[in-house]
C-alpha atoms as a PDB file:
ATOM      1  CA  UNK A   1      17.035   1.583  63.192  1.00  0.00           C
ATOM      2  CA  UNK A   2      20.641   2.760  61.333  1.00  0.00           C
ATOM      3  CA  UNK A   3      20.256  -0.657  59.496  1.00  0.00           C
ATOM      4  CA  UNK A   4      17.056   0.049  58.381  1.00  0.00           C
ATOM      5  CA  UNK A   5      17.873   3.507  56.817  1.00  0.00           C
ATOM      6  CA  UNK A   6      21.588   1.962  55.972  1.00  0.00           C
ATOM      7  CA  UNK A   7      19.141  -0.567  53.920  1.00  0.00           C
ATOM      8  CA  UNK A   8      16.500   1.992  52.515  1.00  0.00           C
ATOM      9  CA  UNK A   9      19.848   4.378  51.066  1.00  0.00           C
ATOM     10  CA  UNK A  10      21.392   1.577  49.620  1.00  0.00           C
ATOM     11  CA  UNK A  11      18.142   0.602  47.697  1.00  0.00           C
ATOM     12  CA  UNK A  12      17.609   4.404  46.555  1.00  0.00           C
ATOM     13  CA  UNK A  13      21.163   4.424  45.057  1.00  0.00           C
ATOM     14  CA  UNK A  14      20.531   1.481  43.457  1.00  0.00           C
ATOM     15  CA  UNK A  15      17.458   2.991  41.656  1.00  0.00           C
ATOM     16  CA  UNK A  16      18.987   6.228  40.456  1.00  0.00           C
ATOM     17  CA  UNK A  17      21.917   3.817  39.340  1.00  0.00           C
ATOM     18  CA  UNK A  18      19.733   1.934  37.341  1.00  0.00           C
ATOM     19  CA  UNK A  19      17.525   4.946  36.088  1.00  0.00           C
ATOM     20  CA  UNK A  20      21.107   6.483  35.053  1.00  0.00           C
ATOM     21  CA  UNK A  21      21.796   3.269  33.009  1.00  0.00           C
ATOM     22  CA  UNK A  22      19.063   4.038  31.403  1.00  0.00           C
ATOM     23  CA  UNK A  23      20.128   4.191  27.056  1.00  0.00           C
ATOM     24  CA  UNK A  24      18.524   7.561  25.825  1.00  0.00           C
ATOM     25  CA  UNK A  25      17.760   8.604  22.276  1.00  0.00           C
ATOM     26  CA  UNK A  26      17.861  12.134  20.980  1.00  0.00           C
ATOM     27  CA  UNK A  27      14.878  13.583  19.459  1.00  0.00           C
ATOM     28  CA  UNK A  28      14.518  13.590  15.522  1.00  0.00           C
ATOM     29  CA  UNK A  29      15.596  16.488  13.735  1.00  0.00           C
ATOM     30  CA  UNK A  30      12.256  17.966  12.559  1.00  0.00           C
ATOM     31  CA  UNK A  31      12.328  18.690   8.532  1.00  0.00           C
ATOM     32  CA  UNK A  32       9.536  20.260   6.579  1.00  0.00           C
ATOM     33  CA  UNK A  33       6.225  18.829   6.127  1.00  0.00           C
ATOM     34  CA  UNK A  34       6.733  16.133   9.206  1.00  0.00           C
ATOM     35  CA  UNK A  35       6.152  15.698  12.571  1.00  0.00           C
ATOM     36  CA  UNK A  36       7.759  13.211  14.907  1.00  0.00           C
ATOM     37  CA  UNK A  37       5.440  12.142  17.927  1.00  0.00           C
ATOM     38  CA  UNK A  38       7.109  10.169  20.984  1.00  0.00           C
ATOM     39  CA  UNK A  39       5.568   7.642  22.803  1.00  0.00           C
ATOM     40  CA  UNK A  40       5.768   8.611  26.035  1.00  0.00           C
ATOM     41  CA  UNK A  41       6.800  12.249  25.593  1.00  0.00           C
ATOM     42  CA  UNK A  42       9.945  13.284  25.343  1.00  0.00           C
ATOM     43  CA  UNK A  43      11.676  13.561  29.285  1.00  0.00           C
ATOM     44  CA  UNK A  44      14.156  17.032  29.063  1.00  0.00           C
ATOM     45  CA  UNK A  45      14.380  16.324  25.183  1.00  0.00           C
ATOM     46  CA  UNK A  46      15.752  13.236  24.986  1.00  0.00           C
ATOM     47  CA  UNK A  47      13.711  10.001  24.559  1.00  0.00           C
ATOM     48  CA  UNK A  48      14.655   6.869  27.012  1.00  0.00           C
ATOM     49  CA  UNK A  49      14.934   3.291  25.681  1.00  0.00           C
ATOM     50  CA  UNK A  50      11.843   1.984  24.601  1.00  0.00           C
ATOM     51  CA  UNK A  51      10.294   5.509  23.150  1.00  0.00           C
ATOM     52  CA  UNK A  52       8.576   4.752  20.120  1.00  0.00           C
ATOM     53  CA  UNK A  53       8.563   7.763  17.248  1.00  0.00           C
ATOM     54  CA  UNK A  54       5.876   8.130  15.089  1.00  0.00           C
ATOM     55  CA  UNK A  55       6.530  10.024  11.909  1.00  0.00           C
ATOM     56  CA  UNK A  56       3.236  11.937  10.676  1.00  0.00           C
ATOM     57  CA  UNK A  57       3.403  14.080   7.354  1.00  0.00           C
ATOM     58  CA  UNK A  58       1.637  16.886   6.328  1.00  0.00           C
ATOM     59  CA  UNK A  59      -1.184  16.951   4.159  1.00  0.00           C
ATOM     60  CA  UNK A  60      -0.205  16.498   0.302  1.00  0.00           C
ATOM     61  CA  UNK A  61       2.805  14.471   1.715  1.00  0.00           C
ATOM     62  CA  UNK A  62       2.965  10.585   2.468  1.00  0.00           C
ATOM     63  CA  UNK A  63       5.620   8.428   4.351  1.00  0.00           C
ATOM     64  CA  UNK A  64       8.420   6.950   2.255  1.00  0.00           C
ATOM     65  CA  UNK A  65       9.817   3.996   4.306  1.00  0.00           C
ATOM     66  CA  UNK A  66       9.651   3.410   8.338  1.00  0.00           C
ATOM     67  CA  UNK A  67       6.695   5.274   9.688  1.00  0.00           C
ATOM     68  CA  UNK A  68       7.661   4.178  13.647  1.00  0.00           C
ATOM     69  CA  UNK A  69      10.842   3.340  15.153  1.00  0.00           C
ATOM     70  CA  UNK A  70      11.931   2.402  18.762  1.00  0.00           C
ATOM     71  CA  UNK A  71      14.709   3.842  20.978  1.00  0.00           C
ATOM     72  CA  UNK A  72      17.460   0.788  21.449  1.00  0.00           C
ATOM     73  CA  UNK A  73      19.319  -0.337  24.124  1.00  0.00           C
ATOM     74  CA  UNK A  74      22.280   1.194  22.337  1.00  0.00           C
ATOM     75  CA  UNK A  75      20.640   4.617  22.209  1.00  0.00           C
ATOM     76  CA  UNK A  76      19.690   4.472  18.620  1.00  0.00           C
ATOM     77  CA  UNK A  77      16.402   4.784  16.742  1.00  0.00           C
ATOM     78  CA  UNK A  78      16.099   1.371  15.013  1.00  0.00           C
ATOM     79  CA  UNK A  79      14.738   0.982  12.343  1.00  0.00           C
ATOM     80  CA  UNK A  80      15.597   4.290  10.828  1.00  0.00           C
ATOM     81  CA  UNK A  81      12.400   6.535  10.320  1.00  0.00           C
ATOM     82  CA  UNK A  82      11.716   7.136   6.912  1.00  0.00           C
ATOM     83  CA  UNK A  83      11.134  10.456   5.373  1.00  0.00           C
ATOM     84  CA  UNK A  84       7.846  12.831   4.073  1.00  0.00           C
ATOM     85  CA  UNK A  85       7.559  13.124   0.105  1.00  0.00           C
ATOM     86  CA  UNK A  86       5.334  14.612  -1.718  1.00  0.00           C
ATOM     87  CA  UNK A  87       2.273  12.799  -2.932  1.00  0.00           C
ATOM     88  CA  UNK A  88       1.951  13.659  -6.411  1.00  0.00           C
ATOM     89  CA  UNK A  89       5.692  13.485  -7.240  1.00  0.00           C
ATOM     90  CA  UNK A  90       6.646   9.565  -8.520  1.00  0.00           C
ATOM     91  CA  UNK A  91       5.146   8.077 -11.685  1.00  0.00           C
ATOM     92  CA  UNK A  92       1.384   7.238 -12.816  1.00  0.00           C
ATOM     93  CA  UNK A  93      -0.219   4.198 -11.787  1.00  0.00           C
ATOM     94  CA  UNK A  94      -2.454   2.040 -13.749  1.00  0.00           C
ATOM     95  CA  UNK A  95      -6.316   2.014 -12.973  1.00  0.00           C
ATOM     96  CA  UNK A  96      -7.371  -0.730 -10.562  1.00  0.00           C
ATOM     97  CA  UNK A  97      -9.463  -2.971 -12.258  1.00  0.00           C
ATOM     98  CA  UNK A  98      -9.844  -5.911 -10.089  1.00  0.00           C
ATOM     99  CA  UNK A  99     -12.611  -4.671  -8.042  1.00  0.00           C
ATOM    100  CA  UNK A 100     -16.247  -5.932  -8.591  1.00  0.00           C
ATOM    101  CA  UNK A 101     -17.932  -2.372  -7.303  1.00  0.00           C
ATOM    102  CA  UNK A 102     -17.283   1.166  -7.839  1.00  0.00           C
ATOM    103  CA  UNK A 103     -14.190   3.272  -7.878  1.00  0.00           C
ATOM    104  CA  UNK A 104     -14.060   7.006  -7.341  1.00  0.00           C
ATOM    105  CA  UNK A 105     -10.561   8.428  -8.572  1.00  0.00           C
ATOM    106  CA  UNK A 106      -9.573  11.840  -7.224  1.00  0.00           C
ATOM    107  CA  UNK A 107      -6.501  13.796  -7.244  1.00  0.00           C
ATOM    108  CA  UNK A 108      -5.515  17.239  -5.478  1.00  0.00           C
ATOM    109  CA  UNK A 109      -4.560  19.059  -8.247  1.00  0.00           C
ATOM    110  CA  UNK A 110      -6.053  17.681 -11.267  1.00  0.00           C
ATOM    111  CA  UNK A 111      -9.405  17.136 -12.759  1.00  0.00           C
ATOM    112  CA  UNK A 112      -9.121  13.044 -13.739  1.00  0.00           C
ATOM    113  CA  UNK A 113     -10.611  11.535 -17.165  1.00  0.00           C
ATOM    114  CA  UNK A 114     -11.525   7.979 -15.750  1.00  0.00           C
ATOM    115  CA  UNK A 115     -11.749   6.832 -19.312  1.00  0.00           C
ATOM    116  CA  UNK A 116      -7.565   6.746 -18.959  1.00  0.00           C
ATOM    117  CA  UNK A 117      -5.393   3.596 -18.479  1.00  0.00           C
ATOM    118  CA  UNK A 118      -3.337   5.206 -15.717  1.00  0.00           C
ATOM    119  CA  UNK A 119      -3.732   7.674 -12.892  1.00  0.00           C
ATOM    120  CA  UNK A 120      -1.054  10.624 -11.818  1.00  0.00           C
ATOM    121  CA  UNK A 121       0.811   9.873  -8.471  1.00  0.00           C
ATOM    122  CA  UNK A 122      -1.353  11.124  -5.692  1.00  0.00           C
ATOM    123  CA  UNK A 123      -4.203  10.199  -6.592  1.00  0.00           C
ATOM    124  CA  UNK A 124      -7.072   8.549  -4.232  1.00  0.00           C
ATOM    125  CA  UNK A 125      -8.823   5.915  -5.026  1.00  0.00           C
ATOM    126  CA  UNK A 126     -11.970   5.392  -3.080  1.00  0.00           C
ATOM    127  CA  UNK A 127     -14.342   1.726  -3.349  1.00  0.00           C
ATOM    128  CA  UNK A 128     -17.862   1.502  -2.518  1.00  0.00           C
ATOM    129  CA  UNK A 129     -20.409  -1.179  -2.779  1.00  0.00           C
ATOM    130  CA  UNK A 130     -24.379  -1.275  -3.204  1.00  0.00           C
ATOM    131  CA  UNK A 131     -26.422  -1.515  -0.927  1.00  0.00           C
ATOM    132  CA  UNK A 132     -26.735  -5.454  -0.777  1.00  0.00           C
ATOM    133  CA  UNK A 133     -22.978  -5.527  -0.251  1.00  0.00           C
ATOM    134  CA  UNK A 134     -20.194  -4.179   1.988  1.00  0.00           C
ATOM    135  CA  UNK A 135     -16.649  -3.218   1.257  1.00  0.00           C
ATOM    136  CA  UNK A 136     -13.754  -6.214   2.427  1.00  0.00           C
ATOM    137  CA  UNK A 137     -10.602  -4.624   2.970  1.00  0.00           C
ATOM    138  CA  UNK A 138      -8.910  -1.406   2.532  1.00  0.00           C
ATOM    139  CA  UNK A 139     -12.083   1.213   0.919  1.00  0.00           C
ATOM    140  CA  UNK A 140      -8.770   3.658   0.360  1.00  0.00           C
ATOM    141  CA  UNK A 141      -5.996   3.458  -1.195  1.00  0.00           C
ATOM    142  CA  UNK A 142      -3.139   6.034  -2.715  1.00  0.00           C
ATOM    143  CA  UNK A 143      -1.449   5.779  -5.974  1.00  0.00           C
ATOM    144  CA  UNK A 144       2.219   7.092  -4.955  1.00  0.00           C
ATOM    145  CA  UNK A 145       5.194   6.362  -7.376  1.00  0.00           C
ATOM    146  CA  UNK A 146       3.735   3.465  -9.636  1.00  0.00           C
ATOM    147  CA  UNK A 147       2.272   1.715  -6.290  1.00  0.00           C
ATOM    148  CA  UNK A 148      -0.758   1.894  -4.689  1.00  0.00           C
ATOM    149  CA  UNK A 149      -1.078   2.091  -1.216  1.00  0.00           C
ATOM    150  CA  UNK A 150      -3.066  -1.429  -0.344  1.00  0.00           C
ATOM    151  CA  UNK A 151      -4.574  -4.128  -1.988  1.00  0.00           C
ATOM    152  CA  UNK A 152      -7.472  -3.949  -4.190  1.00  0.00           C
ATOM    153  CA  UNK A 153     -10.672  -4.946  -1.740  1.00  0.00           C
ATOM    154  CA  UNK A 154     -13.859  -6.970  -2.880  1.00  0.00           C
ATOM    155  CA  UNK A 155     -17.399  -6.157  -2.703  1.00  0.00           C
ATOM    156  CA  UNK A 156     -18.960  -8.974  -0.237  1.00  0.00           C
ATOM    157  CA  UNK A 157     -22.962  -9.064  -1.048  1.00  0.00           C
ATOM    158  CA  UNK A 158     -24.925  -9.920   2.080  1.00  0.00           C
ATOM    159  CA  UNK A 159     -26.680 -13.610   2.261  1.00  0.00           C
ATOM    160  CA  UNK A 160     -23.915 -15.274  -0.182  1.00  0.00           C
ATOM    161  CA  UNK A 161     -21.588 -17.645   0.773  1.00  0.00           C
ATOM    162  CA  UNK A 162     -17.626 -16.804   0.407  1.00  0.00           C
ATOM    163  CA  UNK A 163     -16.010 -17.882  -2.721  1.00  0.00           C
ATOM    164  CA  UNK A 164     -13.193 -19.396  -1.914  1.00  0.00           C
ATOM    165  CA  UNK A 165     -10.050 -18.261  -3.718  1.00  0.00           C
ATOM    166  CA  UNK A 166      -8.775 -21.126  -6.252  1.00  0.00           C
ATOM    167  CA  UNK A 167      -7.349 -18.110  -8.900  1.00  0.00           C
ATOM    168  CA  UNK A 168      -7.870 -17.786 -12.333  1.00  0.00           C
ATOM    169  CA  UNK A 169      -7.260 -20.102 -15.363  1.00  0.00           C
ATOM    170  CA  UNK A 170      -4.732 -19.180 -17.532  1.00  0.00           C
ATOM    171  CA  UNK A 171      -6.210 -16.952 -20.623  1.00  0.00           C
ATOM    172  CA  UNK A 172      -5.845 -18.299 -24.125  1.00  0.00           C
ATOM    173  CA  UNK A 173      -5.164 -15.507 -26.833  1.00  0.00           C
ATOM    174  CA  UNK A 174      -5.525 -16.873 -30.481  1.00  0.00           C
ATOM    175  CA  UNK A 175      -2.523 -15.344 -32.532  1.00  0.00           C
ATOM    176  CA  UNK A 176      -1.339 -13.878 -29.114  1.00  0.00           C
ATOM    177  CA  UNK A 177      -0.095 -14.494 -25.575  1.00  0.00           C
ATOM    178  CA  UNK A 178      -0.096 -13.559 -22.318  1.00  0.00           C
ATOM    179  CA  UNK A 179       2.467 -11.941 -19.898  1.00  0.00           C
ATOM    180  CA  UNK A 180       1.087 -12.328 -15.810  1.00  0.00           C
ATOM    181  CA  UNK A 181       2.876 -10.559 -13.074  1.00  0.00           C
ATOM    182  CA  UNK A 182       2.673 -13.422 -10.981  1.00  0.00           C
ATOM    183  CA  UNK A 183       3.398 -17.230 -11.384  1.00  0.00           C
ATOM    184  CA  UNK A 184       0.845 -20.213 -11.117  1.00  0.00           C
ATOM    185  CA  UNK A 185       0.374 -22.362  -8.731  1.00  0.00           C
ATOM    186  CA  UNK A 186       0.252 -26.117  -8.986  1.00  0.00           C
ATOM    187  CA  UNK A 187      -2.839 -26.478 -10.442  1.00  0.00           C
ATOM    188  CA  UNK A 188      -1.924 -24.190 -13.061  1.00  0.00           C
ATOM    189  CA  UNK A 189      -4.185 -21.097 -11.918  1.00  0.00           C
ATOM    190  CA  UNK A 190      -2.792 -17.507 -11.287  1.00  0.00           C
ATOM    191  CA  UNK A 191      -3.437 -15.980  -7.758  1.00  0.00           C
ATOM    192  CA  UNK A 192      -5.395 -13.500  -7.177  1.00  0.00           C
ATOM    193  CA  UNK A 193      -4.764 -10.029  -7.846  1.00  0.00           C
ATOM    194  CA  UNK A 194      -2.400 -11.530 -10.760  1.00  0.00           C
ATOM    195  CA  UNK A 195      -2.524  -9.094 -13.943  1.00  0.00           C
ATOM    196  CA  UNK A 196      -2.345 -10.341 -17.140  1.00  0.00           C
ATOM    197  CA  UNK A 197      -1.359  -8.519 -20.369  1.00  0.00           C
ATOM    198  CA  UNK A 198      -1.790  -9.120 -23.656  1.00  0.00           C
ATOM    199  CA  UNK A 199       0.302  -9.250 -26.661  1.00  0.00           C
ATOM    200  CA  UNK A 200      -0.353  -9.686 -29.938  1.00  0.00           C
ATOM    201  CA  UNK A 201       1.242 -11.001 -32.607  1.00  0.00           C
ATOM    202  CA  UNK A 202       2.854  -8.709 -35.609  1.00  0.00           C
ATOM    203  CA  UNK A 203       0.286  -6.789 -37.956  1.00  0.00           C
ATOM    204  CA  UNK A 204      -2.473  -7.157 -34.825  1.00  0.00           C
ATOM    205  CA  UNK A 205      -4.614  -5.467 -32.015  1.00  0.00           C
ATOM    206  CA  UNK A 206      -5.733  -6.838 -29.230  1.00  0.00           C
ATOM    207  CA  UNK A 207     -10.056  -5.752 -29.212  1.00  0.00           C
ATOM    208  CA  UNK A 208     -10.149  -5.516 -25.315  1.00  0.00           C
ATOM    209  CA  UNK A 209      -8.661  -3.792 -22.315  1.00  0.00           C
ATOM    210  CA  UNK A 210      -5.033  -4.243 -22.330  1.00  0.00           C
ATOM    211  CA  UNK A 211      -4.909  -5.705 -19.160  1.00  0.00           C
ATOM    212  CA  UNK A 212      -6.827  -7.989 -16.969  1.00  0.00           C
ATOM    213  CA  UNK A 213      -6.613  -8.851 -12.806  1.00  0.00           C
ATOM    214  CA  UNK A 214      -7.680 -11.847 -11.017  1.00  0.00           C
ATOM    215  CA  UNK A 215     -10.286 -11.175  -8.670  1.00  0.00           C
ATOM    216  CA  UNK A 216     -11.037 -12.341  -5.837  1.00  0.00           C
ATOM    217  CA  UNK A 217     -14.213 -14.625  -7.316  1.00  0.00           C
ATOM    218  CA  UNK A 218     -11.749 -16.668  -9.227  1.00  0.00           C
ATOM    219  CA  UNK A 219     -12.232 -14.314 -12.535  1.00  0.00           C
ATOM    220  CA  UNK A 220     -10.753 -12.195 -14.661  1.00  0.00           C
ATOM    221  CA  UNK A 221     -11.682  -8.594 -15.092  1.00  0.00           C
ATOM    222  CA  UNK A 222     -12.953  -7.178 -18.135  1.00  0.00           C
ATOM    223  CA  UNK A 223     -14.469  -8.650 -21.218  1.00  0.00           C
ATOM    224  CA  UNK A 224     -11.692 -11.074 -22.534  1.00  0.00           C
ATOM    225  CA  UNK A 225     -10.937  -9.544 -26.456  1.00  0.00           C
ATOM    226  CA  UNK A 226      -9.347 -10.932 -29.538  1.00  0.00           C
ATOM    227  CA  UNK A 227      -6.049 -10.781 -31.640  1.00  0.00           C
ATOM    228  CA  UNK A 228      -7.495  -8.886 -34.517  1.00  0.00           C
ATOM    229  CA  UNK A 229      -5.857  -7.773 -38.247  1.00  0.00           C
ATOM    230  CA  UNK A 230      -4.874  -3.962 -37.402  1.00  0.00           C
ATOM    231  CA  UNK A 231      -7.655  -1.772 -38.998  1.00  0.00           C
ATOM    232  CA  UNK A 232      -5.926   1.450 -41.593  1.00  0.00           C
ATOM    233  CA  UNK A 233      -7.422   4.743 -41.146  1.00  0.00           C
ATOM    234  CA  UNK A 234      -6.408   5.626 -44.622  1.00  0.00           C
ATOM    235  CA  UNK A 235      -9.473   6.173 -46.416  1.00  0.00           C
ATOM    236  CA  UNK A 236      -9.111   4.648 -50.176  1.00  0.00           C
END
């Protein structure tokens, strides 16, 4: 009987030992515009090992860096959580035009000209399809600091097979070339979502959109232009 208890003490000590042991994180330091959830909740405000944080920003704001971290074994949030800036601060980014359906551009603040070559930071960029054809990927995605927030999606029409993604050919510019964001591969075609810009040469204008993205059906987008003699507004 005293051996059993003896036993059943010595086995509860070891417990609250190893609970003890136990590395523990202190809670994140709140700022403004952020919250910081814990997963589980927070035990007498401090966070054991294995806690994950979750950092959630307020409206108008968006996550710069980590948005969860997990409580080491050396009591330290690893990685770092990042921080909550504003949306619209940052610079523009250029219209996404490697997307074969429609794109609604909004912004918080401003009222948005979609006949311009670049959007203001913040700005939301919503794709829909028809209705033969479904959105693949993202259907959102935030300009934020000269970077949008995910890839441009595709529009997949219902009853076709899947193109499968070779990449586009190089473009050939008479009296002009081209500058790509991306290298080619070894068959000499650019991946997709590649962008292409065009140069020309002295005393010329390029007749088309300044820039061009492979899609995702092995094309460029836009109507490819020409390298043409610059025309003078001076009237004779």
């Amino acid at each position: 009987m005293w051996k059993l208890i003896l036993f059943c003490g010595i086995s509860l000590l070891a417990i609250i030992q190893e609970k003890m042991t136990v590395a523990l994180c202190p809670p994140y330091l709140l700022k403004l515009n952020e919250t910081v959830t814990y997963n589980p909740p927070l035990m007498h405000l401090v966070a054991p090992q294995g806690t994950v944080a979750s950092l959630l920003c307020n409206y108008g704001y968006i996550a710069q860096g980590i948005a969860t971290s997990r409580c080491n074994e050396n009591s330290q949030w690893e990685p770092p959580l990042g921080k909550c800036v504003g949306l619209t601060d940052g610079a523009s980014c250029s219209v996404l035009d490697g997307f074969n359906g429609k794109i609604q551009y909004t912004h918080p603040e401003l009222v948005l000209d979609h006949l311009l070559e670049e959007v203001p930071s913040g700005t939301l960029a919503a794709f829909s399809c028809g209705l033969q054809a479904k959105v693949e990927g993202y259907p959102y995605s935030f300009c934020h600091n000269n970077e949008w927030s995910a890839p441009t999606p595709m529009c997949n029409f219902f009853g076709l097979h899947h193109v499968k993604e070779m990449g586009c050919k190089a473009i050939e510019v008479p009296n002009g070339h081209m500058k790509y964001s991306k290298s080619a591969n070894g068959k000499m075609n650019y991946p997709v979502n590649t962008k292409a810009k065009v140069e020309c040469d002295f005393d010329l204008e390029y007749s088309g959109p300044k820039q061009h993205t492979c899609r995702r059906n092995n094309k460029w987008s836009n109507n490819l232009g020409k390298c043409l003699p610059v025309q003078s507004s001076d009237s004779e």
